[in-house]
N, C-alpha and C. Protein backbone atom coordinates (compact mmCIF):
# COMPACT_ATOMS: atom_id res chain seq x y z
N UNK A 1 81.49 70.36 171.77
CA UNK A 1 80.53 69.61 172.54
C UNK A 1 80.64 68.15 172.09
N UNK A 2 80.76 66.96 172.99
CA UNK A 2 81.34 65.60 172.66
C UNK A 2 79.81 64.82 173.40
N UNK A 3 79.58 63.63 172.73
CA UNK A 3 78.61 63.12 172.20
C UNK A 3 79.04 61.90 172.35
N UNK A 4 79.15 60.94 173.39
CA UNK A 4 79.77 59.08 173.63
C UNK A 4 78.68 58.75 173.68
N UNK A 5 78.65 57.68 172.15
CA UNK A 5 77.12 57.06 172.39
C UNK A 5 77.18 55.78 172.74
N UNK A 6 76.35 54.68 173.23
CA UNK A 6 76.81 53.45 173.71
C UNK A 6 78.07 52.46 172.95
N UNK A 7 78.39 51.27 173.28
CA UNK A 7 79.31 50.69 172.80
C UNK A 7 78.57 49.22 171.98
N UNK A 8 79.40 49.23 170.82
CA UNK A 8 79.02 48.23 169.88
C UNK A 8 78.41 47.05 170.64
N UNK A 9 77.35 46.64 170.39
CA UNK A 9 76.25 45.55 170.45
C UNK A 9 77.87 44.12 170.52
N UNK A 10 78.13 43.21 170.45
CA UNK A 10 78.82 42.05 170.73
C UNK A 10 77.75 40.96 169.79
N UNK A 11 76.81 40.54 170.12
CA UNK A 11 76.32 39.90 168.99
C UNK A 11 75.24 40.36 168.31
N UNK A 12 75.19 40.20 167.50
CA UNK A 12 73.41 40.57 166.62
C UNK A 12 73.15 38.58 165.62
N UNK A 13 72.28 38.52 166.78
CA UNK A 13 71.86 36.95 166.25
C UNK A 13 70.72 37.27 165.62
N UNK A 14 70.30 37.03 164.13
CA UNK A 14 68.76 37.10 163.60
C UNK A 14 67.97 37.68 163.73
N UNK A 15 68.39 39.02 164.58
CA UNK A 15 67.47 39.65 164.37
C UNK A 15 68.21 40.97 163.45
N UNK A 16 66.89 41.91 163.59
CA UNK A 16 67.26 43.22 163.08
C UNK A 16 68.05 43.90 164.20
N UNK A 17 69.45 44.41 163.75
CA UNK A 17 69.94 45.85 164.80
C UNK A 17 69.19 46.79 165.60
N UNK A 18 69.32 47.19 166.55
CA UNK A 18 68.85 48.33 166.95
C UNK A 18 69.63 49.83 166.25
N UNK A 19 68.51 49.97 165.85
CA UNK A 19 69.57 51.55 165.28
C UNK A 19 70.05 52.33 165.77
N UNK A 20 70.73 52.05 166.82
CA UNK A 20 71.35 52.64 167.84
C UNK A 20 72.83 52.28 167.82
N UNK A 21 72.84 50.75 167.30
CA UNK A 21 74.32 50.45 166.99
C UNK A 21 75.12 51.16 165.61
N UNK A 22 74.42 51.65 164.86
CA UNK A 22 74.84 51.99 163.75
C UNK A 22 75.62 53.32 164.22
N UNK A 23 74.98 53.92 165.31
CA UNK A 23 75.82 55.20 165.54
C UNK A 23 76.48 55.20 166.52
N UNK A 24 77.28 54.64 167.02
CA UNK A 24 78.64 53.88 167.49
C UNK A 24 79.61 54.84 167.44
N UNK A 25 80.01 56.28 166.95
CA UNK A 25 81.39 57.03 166.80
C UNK A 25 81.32 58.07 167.86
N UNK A 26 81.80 58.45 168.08
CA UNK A 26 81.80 59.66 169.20
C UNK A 26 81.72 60.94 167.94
N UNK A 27 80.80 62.00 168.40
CA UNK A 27 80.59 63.00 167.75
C UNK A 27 81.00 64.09 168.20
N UNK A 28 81.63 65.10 167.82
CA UNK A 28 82.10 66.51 167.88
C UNK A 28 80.77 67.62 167.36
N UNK A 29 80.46 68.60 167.53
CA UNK A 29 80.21 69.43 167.12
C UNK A 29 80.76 70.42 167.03
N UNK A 30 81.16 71.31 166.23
CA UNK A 30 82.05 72.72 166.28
C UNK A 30 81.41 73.47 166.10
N UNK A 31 80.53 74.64 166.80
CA UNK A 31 80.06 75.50 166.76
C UNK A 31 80.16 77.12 167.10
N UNK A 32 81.30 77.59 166.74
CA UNK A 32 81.95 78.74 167.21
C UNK A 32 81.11 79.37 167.54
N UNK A 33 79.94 80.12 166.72
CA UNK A 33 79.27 81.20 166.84
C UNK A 33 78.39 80.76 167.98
N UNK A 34 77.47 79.78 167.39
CA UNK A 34 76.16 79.22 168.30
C UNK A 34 76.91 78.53 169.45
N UNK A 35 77.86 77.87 169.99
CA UNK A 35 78.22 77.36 170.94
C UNK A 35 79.01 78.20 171.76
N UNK A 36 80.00 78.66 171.34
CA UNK A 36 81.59 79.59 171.84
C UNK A 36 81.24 81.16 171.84
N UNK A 37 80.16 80.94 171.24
CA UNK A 37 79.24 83.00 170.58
C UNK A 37 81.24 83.73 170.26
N UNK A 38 81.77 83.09 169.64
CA UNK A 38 82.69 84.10 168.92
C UNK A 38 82.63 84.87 167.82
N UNK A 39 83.21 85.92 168.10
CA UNK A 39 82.72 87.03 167.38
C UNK A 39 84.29 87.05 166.00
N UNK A 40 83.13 85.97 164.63
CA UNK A 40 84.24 86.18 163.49
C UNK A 40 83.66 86.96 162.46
N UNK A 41 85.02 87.57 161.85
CA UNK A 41 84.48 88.43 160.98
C UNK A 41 84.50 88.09 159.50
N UNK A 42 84.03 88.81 158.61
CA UNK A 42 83.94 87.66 157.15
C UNK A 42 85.44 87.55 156.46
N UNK A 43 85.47 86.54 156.25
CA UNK A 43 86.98 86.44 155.31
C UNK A 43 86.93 86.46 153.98
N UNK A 44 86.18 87.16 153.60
CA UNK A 44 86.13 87.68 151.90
C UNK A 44 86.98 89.07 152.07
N UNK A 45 87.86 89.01 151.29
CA UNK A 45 88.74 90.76 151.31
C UNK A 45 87.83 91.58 150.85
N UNK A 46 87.39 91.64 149.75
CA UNK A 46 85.94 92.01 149.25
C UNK A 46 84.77 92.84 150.20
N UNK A 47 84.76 92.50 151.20
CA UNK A 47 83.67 92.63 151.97
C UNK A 47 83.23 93.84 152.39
N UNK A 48 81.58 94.19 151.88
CA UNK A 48 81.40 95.66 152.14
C UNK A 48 80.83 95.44 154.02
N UNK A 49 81.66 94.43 154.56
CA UNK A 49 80.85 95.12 156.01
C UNK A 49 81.95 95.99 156.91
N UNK A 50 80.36 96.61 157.91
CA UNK A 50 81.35 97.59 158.84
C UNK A 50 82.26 96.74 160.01
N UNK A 51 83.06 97.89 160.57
CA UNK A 51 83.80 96.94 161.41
C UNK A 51 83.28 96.38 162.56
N UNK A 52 82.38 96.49 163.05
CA UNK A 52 81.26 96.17 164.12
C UNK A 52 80.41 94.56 163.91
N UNK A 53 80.41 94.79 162.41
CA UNK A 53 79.60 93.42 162.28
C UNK A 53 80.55 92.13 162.52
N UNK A 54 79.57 90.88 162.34
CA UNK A 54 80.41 89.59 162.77
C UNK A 54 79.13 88.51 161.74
N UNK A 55 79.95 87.25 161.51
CA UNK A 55 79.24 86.07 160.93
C UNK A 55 77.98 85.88 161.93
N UNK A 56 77.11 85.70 161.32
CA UNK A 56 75.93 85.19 161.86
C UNK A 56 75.29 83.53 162.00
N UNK A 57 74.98 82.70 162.40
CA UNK A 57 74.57 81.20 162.50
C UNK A 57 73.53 81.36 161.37
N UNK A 58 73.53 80.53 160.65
CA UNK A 58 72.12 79.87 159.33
C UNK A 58 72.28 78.33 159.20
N UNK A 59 71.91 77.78 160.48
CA UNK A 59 71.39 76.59 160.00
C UNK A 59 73.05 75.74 160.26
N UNK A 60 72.60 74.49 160.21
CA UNK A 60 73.95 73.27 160.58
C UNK A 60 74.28 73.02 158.68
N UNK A 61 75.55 72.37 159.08
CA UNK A 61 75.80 71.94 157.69
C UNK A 61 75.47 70.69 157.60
N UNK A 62 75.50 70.30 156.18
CA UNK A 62 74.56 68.82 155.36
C UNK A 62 75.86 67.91 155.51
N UNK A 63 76.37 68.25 155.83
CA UNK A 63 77.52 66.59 155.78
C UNK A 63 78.40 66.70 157.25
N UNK A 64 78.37 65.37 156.70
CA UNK A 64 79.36 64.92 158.12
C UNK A 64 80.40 64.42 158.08
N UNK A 65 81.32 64.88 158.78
CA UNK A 65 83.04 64.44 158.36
C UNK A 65 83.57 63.64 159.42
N UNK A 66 84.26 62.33 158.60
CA UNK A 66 84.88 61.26 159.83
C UNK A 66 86.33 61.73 159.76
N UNK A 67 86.84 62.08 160.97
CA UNK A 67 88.09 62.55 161.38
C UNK A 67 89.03 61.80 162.26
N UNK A 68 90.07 61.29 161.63
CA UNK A 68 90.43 60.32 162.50
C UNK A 68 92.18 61.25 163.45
N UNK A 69 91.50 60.83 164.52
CA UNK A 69 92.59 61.11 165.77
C UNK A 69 93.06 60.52 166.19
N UNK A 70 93.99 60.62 167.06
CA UNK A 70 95.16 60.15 167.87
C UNK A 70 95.35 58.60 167.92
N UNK A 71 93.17 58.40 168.31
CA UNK A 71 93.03 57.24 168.96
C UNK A 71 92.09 56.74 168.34
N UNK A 72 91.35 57.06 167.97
CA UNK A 72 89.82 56.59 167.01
C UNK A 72 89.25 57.70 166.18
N UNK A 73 88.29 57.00 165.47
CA UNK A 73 87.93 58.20 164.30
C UNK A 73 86.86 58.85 165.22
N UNK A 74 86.24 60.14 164.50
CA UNK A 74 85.31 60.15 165.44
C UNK A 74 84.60 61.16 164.00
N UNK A 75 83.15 61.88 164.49
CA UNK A 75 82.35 62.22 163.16
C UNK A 75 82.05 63.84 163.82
N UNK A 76 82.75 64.40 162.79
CA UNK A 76 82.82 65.88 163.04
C UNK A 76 81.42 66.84 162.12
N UNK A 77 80.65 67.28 162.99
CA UNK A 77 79.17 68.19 162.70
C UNK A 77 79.84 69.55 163.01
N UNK A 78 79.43 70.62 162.43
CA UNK A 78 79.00 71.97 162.03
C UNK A 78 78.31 72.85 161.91
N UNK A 79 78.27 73.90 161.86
CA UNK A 79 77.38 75.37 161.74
C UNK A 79 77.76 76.16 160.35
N UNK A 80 76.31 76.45 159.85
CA UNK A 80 76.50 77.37 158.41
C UNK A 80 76.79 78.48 158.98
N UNK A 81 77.48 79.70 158.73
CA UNK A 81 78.06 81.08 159.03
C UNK A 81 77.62 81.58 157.79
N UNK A 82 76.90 82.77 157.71
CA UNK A 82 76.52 83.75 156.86
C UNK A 82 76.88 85.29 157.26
N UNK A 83 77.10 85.80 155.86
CA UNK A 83 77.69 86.61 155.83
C UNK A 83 76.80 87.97 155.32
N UNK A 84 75.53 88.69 155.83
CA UNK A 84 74.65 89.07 155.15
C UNK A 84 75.00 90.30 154.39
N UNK A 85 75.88 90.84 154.26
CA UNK A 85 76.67 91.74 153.24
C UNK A 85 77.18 91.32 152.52
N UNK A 86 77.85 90.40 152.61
CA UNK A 86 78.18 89.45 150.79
C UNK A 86 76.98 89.28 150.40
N UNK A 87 76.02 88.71 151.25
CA UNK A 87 75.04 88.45 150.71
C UNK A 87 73.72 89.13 149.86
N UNK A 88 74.08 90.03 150.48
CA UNK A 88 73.56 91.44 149.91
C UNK A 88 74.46 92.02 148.45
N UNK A 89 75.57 91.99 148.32
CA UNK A 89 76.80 92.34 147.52
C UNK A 89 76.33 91.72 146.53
N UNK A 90 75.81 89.92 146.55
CA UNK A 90 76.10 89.34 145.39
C UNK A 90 74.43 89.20 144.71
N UNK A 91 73.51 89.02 146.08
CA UNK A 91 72.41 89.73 144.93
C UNK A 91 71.86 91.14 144.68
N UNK A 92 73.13 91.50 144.47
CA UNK A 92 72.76 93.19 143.60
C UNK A 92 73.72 93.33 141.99
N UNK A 93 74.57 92.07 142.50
CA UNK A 93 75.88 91.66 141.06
C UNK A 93 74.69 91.04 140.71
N UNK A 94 73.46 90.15 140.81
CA UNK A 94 72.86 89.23 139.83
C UNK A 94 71.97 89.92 139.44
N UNK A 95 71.26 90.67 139.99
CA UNK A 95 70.50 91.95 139.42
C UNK A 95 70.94 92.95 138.20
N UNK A 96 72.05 93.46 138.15
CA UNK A 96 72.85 94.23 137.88
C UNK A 96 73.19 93.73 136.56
N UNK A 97 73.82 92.37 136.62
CA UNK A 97 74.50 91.56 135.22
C UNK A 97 75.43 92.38 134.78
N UNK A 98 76.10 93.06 135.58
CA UNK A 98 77.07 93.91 134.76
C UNK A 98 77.90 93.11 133.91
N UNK A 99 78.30 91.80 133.84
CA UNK A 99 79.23 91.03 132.91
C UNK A 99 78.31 90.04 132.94
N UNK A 100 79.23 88.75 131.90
CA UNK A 100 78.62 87.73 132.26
C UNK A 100 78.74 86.44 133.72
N UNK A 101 77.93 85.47 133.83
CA UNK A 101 77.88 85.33 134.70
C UNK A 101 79.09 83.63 135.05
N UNK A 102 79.09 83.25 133.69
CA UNK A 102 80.46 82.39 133.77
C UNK A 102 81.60 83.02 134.29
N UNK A 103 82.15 84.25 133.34
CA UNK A 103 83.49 85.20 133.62
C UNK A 103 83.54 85.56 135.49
N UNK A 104 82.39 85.83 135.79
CA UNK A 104 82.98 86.68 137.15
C UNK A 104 82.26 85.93 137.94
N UNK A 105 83.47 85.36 138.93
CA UNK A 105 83.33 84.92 140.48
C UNK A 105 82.51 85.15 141.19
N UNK A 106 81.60 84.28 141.72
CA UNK A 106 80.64 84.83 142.60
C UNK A 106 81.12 84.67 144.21
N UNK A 107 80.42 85.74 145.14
CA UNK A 107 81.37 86.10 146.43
C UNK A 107 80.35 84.51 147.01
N UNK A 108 80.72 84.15 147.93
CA UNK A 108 81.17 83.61 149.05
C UNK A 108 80.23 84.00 150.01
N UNK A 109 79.21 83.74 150.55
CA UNK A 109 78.67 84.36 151.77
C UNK A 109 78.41 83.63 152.45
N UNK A 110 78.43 81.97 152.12
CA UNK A 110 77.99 80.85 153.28
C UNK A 110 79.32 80.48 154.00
N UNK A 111 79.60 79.89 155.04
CA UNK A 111 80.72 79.36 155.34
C UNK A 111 80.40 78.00 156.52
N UNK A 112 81.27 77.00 156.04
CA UNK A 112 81.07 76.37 157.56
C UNK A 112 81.76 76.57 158.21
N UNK A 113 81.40 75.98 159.21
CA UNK A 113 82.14 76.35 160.20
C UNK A 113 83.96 75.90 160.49
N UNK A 114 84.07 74.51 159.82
CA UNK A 114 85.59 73.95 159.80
C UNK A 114 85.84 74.06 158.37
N UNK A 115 85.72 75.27 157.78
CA UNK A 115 86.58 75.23 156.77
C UNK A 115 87.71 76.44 157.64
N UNK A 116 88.69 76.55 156.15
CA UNK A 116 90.33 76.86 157.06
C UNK A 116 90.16 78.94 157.01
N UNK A 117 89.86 78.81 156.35
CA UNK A 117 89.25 80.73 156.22
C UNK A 117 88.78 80.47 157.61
N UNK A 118 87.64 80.37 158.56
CA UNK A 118 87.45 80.51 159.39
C UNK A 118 87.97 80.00 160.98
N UNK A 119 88.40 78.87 160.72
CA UNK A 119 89.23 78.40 161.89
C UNK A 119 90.84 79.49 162.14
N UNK A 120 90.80 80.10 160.79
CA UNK A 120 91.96 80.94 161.03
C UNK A 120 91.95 82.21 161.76
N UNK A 121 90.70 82.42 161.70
CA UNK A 121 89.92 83.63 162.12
C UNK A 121 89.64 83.39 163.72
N UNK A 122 89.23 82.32 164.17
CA UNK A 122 88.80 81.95 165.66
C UNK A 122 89.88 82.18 166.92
């Protein structure tokens, strides 16, 4: 979903900007699940889910990435993907304490949406 917001102001004489110029980049959003409703499945090998289930939407992600293309940069937004069987998996490992908690890896259950585990998956 693409987002052209007006074009850079030409002068700013003495006064204050409108804060409207500051956001000047064309925006992307990538939203597989919530936008595309594709059905991905978790990319933890690990994973106690069935084969039926799929990532679920939790929320947008906290940062924003400037991506520069062909022709101009532009500012790439996201979707958190949760995984509620890892999520389940890993608080029953913190319950549990079977080891300690430096030594063993903790699973993975958030994902955004443009990391490469999941774009591989789409």
């Amino acid at each position: 979903m693409w987002f052209n917001p007006p074009p850079i102001p030409t002068t700013m004489m003495g006064s204050i900007p409108h804060m409207n110029s500051f956001f000047t980049t064309p925006v992307f959003f990538w939203g597989p699940v919530g936008v595309m409703h594709a059905k991905i499945r978790c990319p933890n090998k690990n994973c106690p889910v069935p084969p039926d289930a799929f990532l679920s939407r939790s929320g947008y992600g906290s940062t924003a990435r400037q991506v520069c293309s062909e022709h101009h940069y532009y500012t790439l937004l996201t979707e958190r993907l949760l995984c509620s069987h890892c999520e389940a998996l890993r608080l029953r490992q913190k319950t549990a304490k079977q080891q300690d908690s430096d030594e063993e890896e903790e699973t993975q259950f958030i994902w955004q949406g443009f990391s490469p585990a999941i774009l591989q998956s789409v």
